[in-house]
N, C-alpha and C. Protein backbone atom coordinates (compact mmCIF):
# COMPACT_ATOMS: atom_id res chain seq x y z
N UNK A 1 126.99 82.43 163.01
CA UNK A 1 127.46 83.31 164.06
C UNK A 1 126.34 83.65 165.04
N UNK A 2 124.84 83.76 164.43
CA UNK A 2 124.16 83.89 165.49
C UNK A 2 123.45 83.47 166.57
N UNK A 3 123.55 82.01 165.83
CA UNK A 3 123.26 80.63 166.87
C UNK A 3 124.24 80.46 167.83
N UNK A 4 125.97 81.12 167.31
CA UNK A 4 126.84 80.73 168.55
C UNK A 4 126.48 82.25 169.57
N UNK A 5 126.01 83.46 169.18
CA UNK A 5 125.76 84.15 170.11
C UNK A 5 124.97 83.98 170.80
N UNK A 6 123.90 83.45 170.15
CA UNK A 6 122.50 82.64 170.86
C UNK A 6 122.81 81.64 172.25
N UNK A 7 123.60 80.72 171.90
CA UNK A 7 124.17 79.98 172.91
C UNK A 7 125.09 80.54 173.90
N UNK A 8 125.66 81.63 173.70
CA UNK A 8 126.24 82.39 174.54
C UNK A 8 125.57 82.87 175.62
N UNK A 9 124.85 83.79 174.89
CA UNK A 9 124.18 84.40 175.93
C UNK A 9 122.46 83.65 176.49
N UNK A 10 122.34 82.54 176.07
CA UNK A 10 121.22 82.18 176.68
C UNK A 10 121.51 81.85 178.09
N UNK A 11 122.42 81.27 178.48
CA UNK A 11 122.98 80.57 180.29
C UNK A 11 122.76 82.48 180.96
N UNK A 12 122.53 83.51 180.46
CA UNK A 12 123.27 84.35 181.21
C UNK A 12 121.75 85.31 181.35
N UNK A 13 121.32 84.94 180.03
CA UNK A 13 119.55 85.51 180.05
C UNK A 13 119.06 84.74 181.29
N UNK A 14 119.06 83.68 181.47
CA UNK A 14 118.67 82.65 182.64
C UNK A 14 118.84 83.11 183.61
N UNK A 15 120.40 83.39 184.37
CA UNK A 15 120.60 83.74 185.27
C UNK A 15 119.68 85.16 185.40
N UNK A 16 119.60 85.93 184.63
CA UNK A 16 118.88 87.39 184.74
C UNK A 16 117.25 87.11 185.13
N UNK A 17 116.92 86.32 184.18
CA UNK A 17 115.49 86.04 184.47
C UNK A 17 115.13 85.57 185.76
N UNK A 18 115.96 84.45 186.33
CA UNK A 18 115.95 83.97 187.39
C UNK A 18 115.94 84.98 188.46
N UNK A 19 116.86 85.77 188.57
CA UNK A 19 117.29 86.50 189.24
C UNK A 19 115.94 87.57 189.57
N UNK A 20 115.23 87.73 188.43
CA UNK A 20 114.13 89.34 188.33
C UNK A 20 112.81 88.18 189.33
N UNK A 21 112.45 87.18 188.54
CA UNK A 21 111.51 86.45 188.96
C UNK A 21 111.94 86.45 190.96
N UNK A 22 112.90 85.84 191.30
CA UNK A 22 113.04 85.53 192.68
C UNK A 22 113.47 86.99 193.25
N UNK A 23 113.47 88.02 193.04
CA UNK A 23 113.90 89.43 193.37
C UNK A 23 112.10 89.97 193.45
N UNK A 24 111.41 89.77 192.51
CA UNK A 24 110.23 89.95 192.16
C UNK A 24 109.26 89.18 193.41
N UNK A 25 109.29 87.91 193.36
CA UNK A 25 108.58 87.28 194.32
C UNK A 25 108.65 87.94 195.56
N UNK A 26 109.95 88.12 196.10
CA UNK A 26 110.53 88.50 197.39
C UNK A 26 109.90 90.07 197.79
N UNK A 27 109.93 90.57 196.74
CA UNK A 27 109.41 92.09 196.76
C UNK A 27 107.92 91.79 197.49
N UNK A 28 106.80 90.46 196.50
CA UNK A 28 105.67 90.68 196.46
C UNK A 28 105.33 90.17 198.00
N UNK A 29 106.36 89.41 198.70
CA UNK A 29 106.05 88.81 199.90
C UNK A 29 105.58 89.86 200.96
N UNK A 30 106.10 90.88 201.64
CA UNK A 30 105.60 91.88 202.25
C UNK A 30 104.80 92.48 202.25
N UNK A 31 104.59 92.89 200.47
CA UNK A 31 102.99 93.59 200.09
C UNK A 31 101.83 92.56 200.57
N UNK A 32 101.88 91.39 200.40
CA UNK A 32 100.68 90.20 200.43
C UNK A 32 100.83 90.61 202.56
N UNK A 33 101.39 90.66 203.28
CA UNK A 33 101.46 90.92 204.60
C UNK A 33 100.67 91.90 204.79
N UNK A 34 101.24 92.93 204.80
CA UNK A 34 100.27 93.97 204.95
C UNK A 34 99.01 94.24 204.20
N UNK A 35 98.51 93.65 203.25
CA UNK A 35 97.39 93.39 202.93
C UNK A 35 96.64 92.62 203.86
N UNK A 36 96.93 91.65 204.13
CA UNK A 36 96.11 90.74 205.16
C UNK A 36 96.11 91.13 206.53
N UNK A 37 97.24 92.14 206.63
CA UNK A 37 96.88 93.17 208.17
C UNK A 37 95.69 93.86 207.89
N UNK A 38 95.40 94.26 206.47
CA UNK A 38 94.50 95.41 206.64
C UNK A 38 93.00 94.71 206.69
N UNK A 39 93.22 93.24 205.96
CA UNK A 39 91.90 92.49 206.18
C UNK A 39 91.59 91.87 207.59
N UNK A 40 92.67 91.98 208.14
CA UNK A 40 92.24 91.47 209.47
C UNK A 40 91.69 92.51 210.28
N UNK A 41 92.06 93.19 210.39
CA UNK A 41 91.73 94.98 210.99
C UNK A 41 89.99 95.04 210.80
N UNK A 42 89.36 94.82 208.91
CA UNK A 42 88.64 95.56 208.68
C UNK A 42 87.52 94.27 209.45
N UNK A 43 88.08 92.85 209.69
CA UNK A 43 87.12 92.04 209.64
C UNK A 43 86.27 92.08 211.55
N UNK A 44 87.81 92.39 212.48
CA UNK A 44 87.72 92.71 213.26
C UNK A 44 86.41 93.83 213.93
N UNK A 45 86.87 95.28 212.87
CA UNK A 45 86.05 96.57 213.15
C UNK A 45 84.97 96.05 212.59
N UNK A 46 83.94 95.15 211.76
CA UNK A 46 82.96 94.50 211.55
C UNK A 46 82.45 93.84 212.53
N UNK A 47 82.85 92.82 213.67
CA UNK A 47 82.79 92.81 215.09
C UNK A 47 82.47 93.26 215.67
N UNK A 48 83.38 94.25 216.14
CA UNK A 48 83.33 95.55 216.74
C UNK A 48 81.84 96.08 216.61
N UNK A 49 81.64 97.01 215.32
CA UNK A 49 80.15 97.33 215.00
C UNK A 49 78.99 96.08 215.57
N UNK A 50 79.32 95.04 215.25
CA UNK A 50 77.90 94.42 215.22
C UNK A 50 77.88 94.34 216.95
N UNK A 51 78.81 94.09 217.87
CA UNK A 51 78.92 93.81 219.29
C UNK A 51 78.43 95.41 219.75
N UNK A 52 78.68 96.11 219.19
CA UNK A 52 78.31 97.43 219.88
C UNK A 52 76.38 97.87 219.00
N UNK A 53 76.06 97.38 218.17
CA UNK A 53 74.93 97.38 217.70
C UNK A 53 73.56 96.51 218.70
N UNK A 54 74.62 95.14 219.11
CA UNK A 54 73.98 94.50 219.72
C UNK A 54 73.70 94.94 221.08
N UNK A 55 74.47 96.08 221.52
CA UNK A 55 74.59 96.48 222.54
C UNK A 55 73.84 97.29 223.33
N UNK A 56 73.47 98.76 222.35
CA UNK A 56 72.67 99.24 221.90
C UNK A 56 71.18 98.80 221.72
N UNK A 57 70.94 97.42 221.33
CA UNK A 57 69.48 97.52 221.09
C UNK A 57 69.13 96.08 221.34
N UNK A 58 69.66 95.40 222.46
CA UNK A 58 69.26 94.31 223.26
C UNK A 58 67.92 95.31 224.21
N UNK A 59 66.63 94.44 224.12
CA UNK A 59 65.77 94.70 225.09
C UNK A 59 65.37 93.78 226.00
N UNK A 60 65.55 93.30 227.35
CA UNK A 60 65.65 94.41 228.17
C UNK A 60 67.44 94.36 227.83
N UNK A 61 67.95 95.62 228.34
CA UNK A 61 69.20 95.53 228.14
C UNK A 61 70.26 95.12 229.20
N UNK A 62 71.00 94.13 228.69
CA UNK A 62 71.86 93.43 229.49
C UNK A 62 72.75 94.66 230.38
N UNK A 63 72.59 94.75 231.09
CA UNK A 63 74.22 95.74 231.76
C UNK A 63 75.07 95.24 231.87
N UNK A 64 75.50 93.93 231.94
CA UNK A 64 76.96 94.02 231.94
C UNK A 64 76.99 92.60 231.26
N UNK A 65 77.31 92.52 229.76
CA UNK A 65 77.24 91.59 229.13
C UNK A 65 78.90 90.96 229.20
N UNK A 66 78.79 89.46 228.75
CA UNK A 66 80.24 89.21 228.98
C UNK A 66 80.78 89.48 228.16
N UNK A 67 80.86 89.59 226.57
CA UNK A 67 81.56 89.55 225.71
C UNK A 67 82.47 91.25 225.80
N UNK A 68 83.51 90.72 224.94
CA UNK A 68 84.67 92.09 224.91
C UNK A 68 84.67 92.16 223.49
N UNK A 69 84.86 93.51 223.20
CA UNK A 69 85.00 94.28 222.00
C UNK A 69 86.98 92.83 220.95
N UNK A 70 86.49 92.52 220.62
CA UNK A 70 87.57 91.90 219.64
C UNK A 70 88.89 93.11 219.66
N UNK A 71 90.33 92.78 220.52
CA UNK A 71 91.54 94.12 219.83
C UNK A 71 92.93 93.05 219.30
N UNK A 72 92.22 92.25 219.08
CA UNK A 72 93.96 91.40 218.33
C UNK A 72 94.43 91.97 217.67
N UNK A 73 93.52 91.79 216.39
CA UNK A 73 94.60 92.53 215.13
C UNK A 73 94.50 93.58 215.04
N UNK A 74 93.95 94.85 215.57
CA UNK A 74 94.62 95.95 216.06
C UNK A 74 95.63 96.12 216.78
N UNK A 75 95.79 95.31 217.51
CA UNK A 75 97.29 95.56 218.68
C UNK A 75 98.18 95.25 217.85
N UNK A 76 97.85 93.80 216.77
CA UNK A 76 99.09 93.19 216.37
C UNK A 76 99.32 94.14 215.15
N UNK A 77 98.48 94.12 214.04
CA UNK A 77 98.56 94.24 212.38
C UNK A 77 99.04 95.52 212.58
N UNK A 78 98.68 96.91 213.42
CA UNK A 78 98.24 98.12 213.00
C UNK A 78 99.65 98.53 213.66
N UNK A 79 100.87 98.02 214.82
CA UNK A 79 102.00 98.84 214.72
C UNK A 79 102.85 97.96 213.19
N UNK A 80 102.58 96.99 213.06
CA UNK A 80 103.46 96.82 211.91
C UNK A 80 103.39 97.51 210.81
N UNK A 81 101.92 97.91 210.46
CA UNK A 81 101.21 98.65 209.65
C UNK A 81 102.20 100.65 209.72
N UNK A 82 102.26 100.88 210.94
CA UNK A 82 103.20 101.87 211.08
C UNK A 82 104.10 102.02 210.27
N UNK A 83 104.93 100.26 211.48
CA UNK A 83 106.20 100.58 210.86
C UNK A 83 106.76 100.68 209.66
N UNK A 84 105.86 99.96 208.85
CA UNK A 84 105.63 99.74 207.03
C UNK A 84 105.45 100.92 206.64
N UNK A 85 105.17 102.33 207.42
CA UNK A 85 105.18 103.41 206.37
C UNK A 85 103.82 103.55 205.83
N UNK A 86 102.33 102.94 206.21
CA UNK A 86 101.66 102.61 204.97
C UNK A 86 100.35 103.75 205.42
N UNK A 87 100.75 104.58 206.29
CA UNK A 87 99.52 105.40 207.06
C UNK A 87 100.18 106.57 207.13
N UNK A 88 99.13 107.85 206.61
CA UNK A 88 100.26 109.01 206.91
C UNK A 88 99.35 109.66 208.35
N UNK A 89 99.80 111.01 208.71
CA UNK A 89 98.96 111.23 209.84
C UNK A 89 97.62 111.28 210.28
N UNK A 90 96.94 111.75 209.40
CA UNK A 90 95.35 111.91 209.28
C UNK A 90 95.43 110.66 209.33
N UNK A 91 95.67 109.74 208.78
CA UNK A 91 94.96 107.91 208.63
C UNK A 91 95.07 107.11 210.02
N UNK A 92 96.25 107.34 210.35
CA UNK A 92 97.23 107.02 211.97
C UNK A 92 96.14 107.70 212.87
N UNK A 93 96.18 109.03 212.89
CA UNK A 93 94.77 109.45 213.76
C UNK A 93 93.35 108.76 214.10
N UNK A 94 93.09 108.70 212.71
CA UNK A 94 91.30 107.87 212.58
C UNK A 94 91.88 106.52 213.01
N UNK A 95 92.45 105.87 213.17
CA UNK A 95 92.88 104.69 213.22
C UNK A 95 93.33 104.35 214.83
N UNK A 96 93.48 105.03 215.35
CA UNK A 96 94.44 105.20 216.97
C UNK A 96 92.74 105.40 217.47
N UNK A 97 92.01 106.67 216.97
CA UNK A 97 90.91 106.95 217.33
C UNK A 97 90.01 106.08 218.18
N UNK A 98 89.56 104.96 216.69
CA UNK A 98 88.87 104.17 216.74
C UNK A 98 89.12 102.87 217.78
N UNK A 99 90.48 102.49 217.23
CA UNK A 99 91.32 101.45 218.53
C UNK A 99 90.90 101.86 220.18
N UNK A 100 91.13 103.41 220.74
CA UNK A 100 90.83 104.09 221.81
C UNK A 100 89.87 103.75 222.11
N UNK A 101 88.85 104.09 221.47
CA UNK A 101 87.58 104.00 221.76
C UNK A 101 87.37 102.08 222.13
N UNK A 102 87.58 101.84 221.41
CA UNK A 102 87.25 100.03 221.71
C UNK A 102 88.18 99.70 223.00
N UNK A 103 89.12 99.99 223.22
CA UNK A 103 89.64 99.93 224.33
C UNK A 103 89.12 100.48 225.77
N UNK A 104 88.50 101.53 225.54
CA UNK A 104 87.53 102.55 226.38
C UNK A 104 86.48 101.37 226.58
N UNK A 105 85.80 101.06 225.85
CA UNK A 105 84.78 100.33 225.71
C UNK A 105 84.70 99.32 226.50
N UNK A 106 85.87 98.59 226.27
CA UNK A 106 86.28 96.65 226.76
C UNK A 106 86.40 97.31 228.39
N UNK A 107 87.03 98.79 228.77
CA UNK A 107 87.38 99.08 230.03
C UNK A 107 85.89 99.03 230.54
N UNK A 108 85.04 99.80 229.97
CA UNK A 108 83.16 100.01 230.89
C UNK A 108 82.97 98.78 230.79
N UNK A 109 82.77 97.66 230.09
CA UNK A 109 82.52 95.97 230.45
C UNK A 109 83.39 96.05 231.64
N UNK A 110 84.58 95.93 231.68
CA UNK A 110 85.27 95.35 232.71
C UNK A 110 84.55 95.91 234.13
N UNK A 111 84.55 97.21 234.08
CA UNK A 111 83.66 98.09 235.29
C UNK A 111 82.49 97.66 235.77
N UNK A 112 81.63 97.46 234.43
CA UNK A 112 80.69 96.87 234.53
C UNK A 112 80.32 95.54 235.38
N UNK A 113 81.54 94.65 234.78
CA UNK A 113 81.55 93.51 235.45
C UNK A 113 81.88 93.62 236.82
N UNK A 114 82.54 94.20 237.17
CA UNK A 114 83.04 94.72 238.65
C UNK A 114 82.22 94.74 239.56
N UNK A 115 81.02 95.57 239.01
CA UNK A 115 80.12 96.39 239.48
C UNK A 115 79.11 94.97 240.20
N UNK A 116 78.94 94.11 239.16
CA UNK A 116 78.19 92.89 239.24
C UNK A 116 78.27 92.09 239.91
N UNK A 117 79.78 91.93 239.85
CA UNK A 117 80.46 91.26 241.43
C UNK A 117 80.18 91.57 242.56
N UNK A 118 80.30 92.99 242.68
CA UNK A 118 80.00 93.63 244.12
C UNK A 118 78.55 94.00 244.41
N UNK A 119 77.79 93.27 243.50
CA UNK A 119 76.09 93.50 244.00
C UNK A 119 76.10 94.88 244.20
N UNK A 120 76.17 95.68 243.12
CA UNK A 120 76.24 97.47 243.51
C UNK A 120 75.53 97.65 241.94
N UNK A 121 74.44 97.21 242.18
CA UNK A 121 73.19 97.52 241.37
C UNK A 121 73.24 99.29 240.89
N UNK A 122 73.33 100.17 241.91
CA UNK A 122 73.45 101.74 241.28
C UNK A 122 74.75 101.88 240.89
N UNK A 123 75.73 101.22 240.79
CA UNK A 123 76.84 101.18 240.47
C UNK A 123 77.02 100.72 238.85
N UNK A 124 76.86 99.58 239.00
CA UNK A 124 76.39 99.03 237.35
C UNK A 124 75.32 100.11 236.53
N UNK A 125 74.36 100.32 237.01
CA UNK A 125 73.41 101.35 236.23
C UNK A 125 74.41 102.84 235.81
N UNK A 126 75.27 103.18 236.45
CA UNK A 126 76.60 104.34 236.10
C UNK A 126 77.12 103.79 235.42
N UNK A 127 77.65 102.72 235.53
CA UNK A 127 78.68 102.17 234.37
C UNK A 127 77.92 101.75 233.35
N UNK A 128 76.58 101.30 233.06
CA UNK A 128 75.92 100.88 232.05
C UNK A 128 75.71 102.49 231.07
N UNK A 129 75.16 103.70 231.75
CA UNK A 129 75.31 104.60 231.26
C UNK A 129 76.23 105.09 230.56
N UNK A 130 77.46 105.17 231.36
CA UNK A 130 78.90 105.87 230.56
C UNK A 130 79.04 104.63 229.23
N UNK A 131 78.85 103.61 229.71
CA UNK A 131 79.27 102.18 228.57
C UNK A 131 78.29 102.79 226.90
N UNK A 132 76.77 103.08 227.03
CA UNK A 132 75.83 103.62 226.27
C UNK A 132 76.63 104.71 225.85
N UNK A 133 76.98 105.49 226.63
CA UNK A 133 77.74 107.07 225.66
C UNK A 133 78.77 106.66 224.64
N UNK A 134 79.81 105.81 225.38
CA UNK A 134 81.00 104.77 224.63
C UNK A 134 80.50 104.61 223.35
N UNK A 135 79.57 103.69 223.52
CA UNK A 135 79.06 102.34 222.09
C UNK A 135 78.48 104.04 221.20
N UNK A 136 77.88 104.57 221.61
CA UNK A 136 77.47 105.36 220.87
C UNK A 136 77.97 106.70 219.79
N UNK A 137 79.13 106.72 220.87
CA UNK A 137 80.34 107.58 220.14
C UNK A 137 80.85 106.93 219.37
N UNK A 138 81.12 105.22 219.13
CA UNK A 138 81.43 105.01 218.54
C UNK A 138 81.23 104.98 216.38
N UNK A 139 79.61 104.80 217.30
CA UNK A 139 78.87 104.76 215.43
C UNK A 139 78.20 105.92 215.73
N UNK A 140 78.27 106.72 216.19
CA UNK A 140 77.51 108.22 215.89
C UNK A 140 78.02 109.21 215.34
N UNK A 141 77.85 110.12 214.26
CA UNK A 141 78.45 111.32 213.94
C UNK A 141 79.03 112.03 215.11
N UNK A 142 79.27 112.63 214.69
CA UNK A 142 79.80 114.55 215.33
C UNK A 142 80.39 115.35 214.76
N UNK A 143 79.33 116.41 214.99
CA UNK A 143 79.57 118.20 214.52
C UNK A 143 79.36 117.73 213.12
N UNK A 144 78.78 116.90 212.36
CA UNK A 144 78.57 116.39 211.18
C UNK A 144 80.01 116.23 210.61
N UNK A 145 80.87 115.42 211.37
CA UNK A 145 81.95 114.70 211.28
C UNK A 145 81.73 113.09 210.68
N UNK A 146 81.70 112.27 210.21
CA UNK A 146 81.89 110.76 210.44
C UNK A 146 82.44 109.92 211.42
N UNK A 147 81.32 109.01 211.92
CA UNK A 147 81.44 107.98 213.19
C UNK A 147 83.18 107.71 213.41
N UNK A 148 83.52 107.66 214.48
CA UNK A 148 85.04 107.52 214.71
C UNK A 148 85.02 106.05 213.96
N UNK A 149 84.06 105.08 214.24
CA UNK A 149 84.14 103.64 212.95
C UNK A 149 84.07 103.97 211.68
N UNK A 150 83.40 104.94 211.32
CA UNK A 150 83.24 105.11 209.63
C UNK A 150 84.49 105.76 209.41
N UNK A 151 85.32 106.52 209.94
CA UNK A 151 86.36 107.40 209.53
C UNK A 151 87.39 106.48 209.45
N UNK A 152 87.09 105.55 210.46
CA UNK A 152 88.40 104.74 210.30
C UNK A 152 88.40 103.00 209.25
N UNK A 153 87.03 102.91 209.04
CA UNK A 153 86.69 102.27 208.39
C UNK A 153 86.84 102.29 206.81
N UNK A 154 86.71 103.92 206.16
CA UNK A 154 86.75 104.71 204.96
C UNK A 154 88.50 104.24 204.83
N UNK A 155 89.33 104.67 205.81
CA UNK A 155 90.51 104.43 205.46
C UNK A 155 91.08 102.94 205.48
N UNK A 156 90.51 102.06 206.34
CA UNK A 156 90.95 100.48 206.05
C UNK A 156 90.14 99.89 204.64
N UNK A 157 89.34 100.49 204.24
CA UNK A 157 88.52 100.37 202.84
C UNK A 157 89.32 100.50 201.77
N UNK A 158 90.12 101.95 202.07
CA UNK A 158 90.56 102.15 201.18
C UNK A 158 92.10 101.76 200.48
N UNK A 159 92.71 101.50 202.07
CA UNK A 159 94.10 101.04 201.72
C UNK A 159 93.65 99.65 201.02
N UNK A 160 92.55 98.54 201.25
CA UNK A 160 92.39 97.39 200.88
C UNK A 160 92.29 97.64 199.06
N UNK A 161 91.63 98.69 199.00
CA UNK A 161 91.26 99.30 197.33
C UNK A 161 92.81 99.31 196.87
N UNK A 162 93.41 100.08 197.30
CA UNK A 162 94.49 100.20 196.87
C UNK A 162 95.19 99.29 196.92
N UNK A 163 95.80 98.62 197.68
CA UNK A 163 96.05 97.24 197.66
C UNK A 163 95.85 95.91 196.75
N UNK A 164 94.27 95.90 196.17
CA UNK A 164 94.28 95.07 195.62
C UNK A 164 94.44 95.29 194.08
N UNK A 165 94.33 96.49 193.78
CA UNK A 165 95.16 97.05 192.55
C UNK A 165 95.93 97.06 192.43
N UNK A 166 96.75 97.46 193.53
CA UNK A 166 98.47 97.09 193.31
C UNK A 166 98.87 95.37 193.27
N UNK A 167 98.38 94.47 193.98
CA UNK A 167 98.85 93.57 194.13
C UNK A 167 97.89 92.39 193.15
């Protein structure tokens, strides 16, 4: 009798198993997404830092260098990242923060460059200035706060922590 229950219900264990495994996979597909948003983000803001380091402590210093602050996978990863639910407000803040600022940033290059075009030498030296306050707000404390990069950096660190424990 228990070999014919055995055979009964094995076609139906199958279907179940089948069913958890491809229900299971499907689940894990989204998590593996937003993971690799958050690695793209953090590899990006690594960029970011070193282009604004370089920026900072080129001698003599370039004023209006060509390169732009890297914003792909911020524009792209970080509303999906929203819409996923995966940031609560404080995180969304440091995170918008930091994006701002690099955007601010890519704007004083652009000025900069402007400036270069139009042979307006005291012009560029203003925009090279405000550009220096930029880069600097960026990796500098305040009010013994953490760098708008480290704050937002602590949190793409950490969702990755979490992340790879979960997944």
């Amino acid at each position: 009798m228990t070999e014919e229950l055995f055979k009964a219900i094995l076609p139906i264990m199958g279907v179940v198993v089948g069913f958890f495994l491809s229900s299971g996979l499907g689940w894990l597909q989204p998590h593996r997404k937003i993971k690799t948003h958050w690695h793209a983000i953090r590899a990006e803001m690594t960029l970011c830092k070193e282009k604004t380091e370089t920026l900072l402590e080129t001698k003599p210093p370039v004023l209006s260098p060509l390169y732009r602050f890297p914003v792909v996978a911020v524009q792209t990863a970080y509303p999906i990242l929203l819409t996923e639910g995966v940031l609560n407000e404080q995180e969304s803040l440091a995170v918008s923060r930091y994006s701002s600022q690099v955007g601010d940033i890519n704007r004083g290059l652009d000025f900069a460059a402007s400036r270069t075009m139009a042979d307006d030498m005291d012009g560029l030296k203003k925009e090279y200035g405000r550009l220096i306050l930029k880069t600097e707000a960026l990796l500098s404390e305040q009010d013994g706060h953490p760098s708008v990069f480290e704050a937002a950096k602590t949190i793409v660190d950490g969702k990755l922590l979490l992340w790879r424990e979960f997944l």
